[in-house]
Every structure is written in C-alpha cells, then in structure tokens.
C-alpha atoms as a PDB file:
ATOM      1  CA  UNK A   1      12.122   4.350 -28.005  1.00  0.00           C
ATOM      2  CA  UNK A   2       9.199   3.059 -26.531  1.00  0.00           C
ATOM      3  CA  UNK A   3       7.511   5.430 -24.106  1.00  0.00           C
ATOM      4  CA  UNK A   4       5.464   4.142 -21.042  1.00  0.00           C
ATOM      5  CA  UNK A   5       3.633   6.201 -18.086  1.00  0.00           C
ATOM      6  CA  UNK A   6       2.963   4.337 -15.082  1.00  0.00           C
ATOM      7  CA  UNK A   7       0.792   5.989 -12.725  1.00  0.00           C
ATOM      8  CA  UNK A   8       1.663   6.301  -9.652  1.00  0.00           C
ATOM      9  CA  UNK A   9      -0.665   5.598  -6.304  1.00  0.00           C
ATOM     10  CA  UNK A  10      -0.213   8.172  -4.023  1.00  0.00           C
ATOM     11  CA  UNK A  11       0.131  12.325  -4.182  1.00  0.00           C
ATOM     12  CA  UNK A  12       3.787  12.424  -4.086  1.00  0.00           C
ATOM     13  CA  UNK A  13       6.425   9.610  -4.860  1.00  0.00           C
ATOM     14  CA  UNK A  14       7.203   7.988  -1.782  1.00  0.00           C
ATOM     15  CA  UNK A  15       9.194   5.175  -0.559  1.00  0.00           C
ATOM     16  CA  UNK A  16       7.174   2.315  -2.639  1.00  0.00           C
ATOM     17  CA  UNK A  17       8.228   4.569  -5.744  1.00  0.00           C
ATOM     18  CA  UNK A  18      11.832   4.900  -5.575  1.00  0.00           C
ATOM     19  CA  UNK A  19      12.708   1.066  -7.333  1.00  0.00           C
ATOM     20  CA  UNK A  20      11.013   2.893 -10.522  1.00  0.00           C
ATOM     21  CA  UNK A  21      13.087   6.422  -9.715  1.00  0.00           C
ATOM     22  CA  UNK A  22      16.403   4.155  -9.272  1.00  0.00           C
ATOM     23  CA  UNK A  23      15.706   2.950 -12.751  1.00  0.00           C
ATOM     24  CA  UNK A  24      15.259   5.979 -14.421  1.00  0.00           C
ATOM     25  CA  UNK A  25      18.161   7.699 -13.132  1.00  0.00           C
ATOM     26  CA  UNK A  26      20.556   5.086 -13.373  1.00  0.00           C
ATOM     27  CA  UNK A  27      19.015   4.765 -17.487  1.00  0.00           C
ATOM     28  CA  UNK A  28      17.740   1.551 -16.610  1.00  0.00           C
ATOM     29  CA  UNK A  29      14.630   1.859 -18.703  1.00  0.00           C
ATOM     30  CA  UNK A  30      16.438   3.459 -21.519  1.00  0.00           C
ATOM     31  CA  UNK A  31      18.798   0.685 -22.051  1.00  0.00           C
ATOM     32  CA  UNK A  32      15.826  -1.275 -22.589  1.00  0.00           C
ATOM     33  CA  UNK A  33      14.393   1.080 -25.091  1.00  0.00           C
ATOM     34  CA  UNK A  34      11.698   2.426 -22.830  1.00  0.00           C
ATOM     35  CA  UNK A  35      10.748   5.797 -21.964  1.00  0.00           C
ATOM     36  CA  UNK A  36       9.431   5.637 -18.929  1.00  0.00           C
ATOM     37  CA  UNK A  37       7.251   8.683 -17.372  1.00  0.00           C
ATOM     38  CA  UNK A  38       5.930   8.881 -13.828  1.00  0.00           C
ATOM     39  CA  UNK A  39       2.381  10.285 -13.343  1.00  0.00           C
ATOM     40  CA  UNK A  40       0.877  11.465 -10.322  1.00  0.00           C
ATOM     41  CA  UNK A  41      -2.920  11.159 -10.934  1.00  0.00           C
ATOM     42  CA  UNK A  42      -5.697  13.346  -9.941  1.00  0.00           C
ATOM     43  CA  UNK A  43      -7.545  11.668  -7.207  1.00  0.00           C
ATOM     44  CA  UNK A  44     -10.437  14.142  -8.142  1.00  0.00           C
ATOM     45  CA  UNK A  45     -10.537  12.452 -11.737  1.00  0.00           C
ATOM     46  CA  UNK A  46     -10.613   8.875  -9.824  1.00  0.00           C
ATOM     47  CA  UNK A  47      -7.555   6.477  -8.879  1.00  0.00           C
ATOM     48  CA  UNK A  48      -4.965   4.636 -10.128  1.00  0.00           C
ATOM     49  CA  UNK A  49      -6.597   1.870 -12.050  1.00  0.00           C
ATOM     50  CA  UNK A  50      -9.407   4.842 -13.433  1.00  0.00           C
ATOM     51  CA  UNK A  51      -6.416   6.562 -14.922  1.00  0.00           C
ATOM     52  CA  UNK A  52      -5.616   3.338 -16.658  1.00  0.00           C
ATOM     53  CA  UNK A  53      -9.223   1.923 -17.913  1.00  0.00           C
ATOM     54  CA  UNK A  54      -9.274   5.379 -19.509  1.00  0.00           C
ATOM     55  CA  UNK A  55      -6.110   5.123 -21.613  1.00  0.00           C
ATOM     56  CA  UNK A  56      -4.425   8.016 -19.416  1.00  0.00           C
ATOM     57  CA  UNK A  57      -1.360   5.596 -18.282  1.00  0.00           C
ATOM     58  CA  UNK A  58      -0.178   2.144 -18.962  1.00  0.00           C
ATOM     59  CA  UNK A  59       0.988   1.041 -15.983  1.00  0.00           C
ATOM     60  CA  UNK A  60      -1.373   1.484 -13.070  1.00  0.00           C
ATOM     61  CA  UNK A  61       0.626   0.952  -9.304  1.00  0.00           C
ATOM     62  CA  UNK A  62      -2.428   0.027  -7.132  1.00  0.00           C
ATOM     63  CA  UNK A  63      -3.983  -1.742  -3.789  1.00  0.00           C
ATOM     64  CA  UNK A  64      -4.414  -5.065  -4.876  1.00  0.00           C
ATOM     65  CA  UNK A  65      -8.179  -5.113  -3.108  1.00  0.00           C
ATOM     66  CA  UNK A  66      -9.118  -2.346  -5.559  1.00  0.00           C
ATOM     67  CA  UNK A  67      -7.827  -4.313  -8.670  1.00  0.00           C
ATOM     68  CA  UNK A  68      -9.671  -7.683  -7.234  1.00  0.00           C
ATOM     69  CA  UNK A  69     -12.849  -5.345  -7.238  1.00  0.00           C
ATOM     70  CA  UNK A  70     -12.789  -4.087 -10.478  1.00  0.00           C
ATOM     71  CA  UNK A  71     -11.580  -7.527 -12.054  1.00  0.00           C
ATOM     72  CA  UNK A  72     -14.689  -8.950 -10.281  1.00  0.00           C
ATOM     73  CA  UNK A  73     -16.893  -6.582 -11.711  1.00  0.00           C
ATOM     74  CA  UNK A  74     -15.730  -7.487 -14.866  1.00  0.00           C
ATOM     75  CA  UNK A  75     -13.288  -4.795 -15.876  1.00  0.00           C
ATOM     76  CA  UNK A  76     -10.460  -6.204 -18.256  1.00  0.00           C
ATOM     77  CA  UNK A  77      -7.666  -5.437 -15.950  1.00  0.00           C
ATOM     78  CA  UNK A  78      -4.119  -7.501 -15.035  1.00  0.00           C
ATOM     79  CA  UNK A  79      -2.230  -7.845 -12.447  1.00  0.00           C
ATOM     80  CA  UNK A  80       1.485  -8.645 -13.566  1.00  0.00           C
ATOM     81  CA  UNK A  81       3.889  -7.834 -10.731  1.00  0.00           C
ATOM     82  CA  UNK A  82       4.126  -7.446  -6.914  1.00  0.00           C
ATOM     83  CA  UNK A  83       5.397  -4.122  -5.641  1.00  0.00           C
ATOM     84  CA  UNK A  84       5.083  -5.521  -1.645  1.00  0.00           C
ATOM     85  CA  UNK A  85       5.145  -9.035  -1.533  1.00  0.00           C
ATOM     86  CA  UNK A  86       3.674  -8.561   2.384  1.00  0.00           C
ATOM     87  CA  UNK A  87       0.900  -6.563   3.777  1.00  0.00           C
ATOM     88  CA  UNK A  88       2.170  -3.270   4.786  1.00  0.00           C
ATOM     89  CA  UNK A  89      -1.319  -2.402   7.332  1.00  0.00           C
ATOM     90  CA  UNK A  90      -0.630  -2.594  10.929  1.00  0.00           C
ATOM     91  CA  UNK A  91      -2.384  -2.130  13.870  1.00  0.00           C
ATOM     92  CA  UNK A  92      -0.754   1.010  15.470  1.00  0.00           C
ATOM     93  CA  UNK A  93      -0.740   1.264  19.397  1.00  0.00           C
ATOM     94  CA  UNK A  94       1.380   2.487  22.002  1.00  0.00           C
ATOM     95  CA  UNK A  95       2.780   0.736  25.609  1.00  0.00           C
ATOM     96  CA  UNK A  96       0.847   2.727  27.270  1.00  0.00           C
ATOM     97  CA  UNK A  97      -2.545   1.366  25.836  1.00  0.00           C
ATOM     98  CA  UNK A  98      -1.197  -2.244  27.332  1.00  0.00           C
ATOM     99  CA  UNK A  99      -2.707  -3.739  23.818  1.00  0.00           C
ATOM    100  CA  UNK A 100      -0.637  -6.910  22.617  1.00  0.00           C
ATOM    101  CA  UNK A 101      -2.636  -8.577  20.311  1.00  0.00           C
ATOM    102  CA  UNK A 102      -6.256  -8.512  18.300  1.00  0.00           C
ATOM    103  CA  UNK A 103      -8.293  -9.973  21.200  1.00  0.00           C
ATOM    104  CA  UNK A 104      -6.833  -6.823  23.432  1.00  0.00           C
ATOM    105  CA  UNK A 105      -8.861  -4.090  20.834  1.00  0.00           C
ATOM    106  CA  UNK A 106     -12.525  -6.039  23.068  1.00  0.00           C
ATOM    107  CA  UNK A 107     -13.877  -2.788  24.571  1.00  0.00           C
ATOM    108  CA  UNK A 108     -11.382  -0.169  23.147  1.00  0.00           C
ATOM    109  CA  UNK A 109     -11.587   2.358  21.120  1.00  0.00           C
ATOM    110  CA  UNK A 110      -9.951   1.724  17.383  1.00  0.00           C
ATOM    111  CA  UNK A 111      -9.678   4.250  14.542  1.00  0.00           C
ATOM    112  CA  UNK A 112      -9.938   3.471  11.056  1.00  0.00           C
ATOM    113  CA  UNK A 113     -11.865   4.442   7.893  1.00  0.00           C
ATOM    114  CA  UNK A 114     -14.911   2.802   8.472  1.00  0.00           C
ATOM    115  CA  UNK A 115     -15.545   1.618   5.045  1.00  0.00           C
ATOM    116  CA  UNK A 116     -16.846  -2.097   4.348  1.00  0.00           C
ATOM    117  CA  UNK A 117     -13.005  -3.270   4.025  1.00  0.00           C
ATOM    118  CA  UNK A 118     -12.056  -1.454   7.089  1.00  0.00           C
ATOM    119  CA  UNK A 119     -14.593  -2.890   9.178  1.00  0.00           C
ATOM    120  CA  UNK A 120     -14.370  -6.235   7.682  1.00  0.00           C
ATOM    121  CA  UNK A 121     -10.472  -6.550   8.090  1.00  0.00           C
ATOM    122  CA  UNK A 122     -11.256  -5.404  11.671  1.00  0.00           C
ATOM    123  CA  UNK A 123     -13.302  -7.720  12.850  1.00  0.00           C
ATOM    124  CA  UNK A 124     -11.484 -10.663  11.267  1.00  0.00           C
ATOM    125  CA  UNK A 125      -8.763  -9.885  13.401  1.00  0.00           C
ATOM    126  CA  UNK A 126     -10.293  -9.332  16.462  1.00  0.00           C
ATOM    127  CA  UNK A 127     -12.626 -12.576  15.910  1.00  0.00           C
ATOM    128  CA  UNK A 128      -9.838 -14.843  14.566  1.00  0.00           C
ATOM    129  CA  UNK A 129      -7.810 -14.256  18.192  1.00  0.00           C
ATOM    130  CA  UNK A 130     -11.265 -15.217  19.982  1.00  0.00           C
ATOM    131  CA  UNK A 131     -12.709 -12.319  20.560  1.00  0.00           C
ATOM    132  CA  UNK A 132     -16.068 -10.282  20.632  1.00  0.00           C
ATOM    133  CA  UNK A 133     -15.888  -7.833  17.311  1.00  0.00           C
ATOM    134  CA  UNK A 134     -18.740  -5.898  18.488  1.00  0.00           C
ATOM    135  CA  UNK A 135     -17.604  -4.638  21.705  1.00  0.00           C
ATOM    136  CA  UNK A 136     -14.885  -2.363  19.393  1.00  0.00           C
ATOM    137  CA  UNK A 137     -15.674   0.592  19.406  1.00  0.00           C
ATOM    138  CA  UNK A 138     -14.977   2.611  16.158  1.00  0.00           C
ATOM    139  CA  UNK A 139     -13.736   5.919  15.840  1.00  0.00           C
ATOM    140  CA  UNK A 140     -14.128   7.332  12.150  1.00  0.00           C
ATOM    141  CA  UNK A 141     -11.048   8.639  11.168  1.00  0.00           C
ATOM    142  CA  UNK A 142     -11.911   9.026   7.771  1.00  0.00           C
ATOM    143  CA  UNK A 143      -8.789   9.596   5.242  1.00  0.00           C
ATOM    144  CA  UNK A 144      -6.447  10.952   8.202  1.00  0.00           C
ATOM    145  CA  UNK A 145      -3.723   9.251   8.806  1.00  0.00           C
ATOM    146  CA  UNK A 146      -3.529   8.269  12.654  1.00  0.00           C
ATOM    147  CA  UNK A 147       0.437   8.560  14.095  1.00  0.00           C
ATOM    148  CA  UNK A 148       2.142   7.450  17.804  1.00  0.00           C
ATOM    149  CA  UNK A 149       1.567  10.624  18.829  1.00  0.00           C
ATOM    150  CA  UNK A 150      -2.225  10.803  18.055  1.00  0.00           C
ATOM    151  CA  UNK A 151      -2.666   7.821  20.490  1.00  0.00           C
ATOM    152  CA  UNK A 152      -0.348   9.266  22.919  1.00  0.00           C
ATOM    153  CA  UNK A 153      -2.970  12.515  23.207  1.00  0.00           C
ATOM    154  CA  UNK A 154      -5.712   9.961  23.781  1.00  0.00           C
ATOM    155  CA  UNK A 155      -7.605   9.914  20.409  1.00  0.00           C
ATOM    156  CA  UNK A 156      -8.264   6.449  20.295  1.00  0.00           C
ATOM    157  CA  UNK A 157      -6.831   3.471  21.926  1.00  0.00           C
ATOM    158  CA  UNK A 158      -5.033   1.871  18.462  1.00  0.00           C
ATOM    159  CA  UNK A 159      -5.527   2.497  15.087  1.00  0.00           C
ATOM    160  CA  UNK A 160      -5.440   0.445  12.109  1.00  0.00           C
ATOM    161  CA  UNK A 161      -4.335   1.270   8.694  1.00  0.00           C
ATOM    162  CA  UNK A 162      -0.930   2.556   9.425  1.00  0.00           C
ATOM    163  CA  UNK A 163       1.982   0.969   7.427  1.00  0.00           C
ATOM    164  CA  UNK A 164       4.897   0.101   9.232  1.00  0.00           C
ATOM    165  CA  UNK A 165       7.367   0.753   6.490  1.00  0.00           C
ATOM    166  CA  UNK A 166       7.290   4.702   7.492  1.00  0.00           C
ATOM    167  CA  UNK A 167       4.968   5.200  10.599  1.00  0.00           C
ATOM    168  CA  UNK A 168       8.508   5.458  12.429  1.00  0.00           C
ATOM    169  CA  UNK A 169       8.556   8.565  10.012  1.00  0.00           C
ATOM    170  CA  UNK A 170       5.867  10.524  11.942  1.00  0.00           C
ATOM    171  CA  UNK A 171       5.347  11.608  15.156  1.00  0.00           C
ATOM    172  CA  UNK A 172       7.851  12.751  18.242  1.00  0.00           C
ATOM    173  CA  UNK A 173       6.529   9.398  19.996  1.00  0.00           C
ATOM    174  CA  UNK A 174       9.772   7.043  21.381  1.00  0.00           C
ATOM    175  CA  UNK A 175      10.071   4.066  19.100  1.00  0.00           C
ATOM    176  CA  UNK A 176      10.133   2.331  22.619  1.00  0.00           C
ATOM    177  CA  UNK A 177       6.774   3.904  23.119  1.00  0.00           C
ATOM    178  CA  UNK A 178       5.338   2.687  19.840  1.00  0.00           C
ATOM    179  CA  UNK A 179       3.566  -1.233  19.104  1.00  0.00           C
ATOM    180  CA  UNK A 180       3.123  -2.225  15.570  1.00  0.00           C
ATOM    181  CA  UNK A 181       1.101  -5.402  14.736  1.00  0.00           C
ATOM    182  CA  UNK A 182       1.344  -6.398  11.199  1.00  0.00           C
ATOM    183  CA  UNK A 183      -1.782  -7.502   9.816  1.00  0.00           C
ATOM    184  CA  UNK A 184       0.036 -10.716   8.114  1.00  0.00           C
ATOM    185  CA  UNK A 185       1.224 -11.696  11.748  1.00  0.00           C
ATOM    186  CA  UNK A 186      -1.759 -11.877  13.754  1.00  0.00           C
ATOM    187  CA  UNK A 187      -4.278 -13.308  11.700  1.00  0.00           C
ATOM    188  CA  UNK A 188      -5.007 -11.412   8.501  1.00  0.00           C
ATOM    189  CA  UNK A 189      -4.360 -14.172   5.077  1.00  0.00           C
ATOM    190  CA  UNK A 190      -0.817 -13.068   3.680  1.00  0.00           C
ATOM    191  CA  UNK A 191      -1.368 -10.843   0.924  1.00  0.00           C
ATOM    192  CA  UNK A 192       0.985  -8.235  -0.850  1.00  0.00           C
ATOM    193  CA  UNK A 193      -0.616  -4.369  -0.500  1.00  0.00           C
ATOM    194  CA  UNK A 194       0.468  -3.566  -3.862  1.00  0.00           C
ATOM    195  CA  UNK A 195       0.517  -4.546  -7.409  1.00  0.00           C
ATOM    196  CA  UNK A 196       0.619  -3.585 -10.901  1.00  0.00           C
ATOM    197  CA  UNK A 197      -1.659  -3.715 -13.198  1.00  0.00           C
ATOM    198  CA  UNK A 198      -2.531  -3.015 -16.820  1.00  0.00           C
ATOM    199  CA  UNK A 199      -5.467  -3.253 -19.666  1.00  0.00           C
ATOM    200  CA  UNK A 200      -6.057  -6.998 -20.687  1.00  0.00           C
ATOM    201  CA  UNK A 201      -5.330  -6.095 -24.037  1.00  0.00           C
ATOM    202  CA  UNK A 202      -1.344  -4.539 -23.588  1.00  0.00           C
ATOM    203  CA  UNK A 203      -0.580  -8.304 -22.665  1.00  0.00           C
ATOM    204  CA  UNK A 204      -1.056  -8.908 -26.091  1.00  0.00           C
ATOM    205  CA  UNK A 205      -0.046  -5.935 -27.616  1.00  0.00           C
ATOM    206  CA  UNK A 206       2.896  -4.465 -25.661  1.00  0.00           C
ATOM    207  CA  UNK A 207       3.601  -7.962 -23.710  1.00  0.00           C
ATOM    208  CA  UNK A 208       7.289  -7.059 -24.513  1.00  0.00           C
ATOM    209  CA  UNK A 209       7.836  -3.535 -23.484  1.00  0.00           C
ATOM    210  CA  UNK A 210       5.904  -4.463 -20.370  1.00  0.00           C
ATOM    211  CA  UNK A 211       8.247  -7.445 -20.098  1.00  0.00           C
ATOM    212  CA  UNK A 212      11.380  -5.389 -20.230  1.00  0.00           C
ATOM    213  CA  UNK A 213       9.695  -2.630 -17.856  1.00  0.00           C
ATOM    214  CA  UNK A 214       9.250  -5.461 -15.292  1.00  0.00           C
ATOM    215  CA  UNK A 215      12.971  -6.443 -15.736  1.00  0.00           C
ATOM    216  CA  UNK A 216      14.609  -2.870 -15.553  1.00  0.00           C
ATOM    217  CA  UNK A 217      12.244  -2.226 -12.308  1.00  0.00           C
ATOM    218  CA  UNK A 218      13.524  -4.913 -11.038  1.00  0.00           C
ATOM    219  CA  UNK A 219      16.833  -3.644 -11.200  1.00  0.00           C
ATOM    220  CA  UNK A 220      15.916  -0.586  -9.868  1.00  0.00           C
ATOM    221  CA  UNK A 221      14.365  -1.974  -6.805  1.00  0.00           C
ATOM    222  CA  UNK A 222      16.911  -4.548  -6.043  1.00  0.00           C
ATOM    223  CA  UNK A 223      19.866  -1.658  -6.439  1.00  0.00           C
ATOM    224  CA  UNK A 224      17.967   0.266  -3.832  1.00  0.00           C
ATOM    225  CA  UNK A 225      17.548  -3.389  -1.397  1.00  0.00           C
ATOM    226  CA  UNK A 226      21.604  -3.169  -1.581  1.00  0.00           C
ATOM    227  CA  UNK A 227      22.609   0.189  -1.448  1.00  0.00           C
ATOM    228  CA  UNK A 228      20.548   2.368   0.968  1.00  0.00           C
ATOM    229  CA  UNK A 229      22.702   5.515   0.329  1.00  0.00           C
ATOM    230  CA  UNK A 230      21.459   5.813  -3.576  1.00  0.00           C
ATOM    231  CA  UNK A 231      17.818   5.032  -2.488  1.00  0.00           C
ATOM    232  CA  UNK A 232      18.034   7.843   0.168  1.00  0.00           C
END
C-alpha cells in the first residue's frame, strides 16, 4: 500500500474537499493501492504549496495564482489536475446597491484584501467595462470574509472575493436580495481557482501512484456530481 497525504487548502474540509472524502470512504483509493491521508496545514508554518516544497505532503490543493508565483520564481513545482475548472471569485452586491456590472463599482465603495492581486483583478474589471479604476474606493477588509448581510448593514457597496459556490451559505440576506457577478463573466480571462500540485521530481518518481490518485479522485468527485445525497 502506497500511502499519500495531500494537503488540504483551507482550515477545515469544505465543499472543494469532499470528491477526495467520497473516495476514501467509498475505498476508492484503496482499490488502487493508495493510502490516502488528508492534512490540514498550519497556516502559521506557511500554505499549501510550503507544506509541500518541505516534504510535509505530496499532494498540495492550492490557488493556482500562488503556484504560477512560485513556479515563476523558480520553485520546482507541478501542476497536474484542475480541482475548479472556472473561477469561483465573484463580485458580491445586493439590489439594493443598484450595481449590475464592473463599470457600476465608478465611485463606490468595494471591499477586498487590498493586496497587489486584489487590486489588480479589481481594476481590470472595472477598466475592461470602460470605466475609471481610480474613482473605487477601497475598503480593506483584510482576511474577513464579506457576506449579503455585511452589505445590507452598509459596510461597503460590493465586495469582491466571495465565491459563489457557498456565499448562499452565509448570511440571513434573501437570495432575491443578493447579486453575484462571476469574475469569468464580466471580464476577468477564464481561469480555474484551484489546482494540484506536486514536487517536479514525484513526476518521475511516483508518476504512477499520482496517476492512480488522479483517477480514484476522479471517481470520487464525479460520484458526488451525480448523487448529491452521499456528498451531503
């Protein structure tokens, strides 16, 4: 039995996760010869893709921006399968706010991390519907996660970075109420939010336990596309 830890990308699993938890209840990975072990990393001891250039997992689930970064910097890291094959990101807004589109964030006030992704993703929107980037105003939401509800109680105007694969999760805010842009529909390049990834060298070494991984999370993930009751 070949064992395998794929760290995960987040503090808990969560709904991205649950192709890999499919697979290991259902034996999945076992009937491939794999033991497969889910990690949940210490974001104090770095991310995902730290955890793997230092040998601590094998399989690294990750933001694909943060791989691109690293490979461009030279680490030897992979990419070898989609988890999203979409952007998840939305702009978040409510009725209310009368915002339709990128061009309608001129003048308002937008929350977001303000790192140099954030504000660069921003402004791309906003400029590729013909707008003026620089009348946004920002408000720094650092790592919190903005809901419905937060807009509602007027702490910003829209706010971008919210997924729409579970915001209708959070908040008490009518789904009515609630606008969701997707980033890959009004402007932003098509891209998939996450991938995996592993050392250069395990393509060579462990090309076929990673091979049969892929195939039995496959499995996993398609069983929980067709039957919503055993993902839930």
């Amino acid at each position: 039995m070949t064992p395998l830890r794929i760290g995960l990308e987040y503090f808990t699993p969560w709904t991205n996760d649950v192709g890999y938890q499919i697979a290991i209840a259902n034996d999945l990975y076992l009937q491939q010869g794999l033991e497969v072990r889910q990690v949940l990393v210490d974001p104090l001891a770095g991310d995902t893709l730290e955890h793997l250039v230092r040998g601590d997992v094998d399989i690294a689930v990750c933001p694909t921006n943060r791989l691109l970064k690293r490979v461009e910097a030279g680490q030897a890291l992979r990419g070898i399968a989609t988890i999203n094959h979409r952007a998840m990101e939305t702009i978040l807004t409510t009725t209310s706010t009368g915002i339709q589109r990128p061009l309608d964030l001129q003048g308002r006030r937008v929350a977001f991390n303000p790192t140099p992704r954030g504000i660069a993703l921003v402004r791309h929107l906003i400029t590729s519907d013909g707008g003026d980037p620089d009348s946004m105003i920002i408000v720094d939401s650092g790592s919190r996660e903005i809901n419905a509800d937060d807009i509602v109680a007027g702490f910003a105007d829209a706010f971008f970075g919210a997924y729409w694969a579970w915001d209708a999760l959070f908040g008490t805010t009518p789904s009515a109420q609630r606008v969701a842009l997707p980033v890959d529909e009004i402007g932003m390049l098509a891209y998939p939010s996450y991938v995996l990834a592993v050392r250069a060298d395990s393509l060579s070494t462990d090309r076929e336990s990673l091979t049969k991984f892929l195939h039995a999370s496959e499995q996993g993930f398609r069983l929980a596309a067709s039957d919503h009751a055993l993902a839930v």
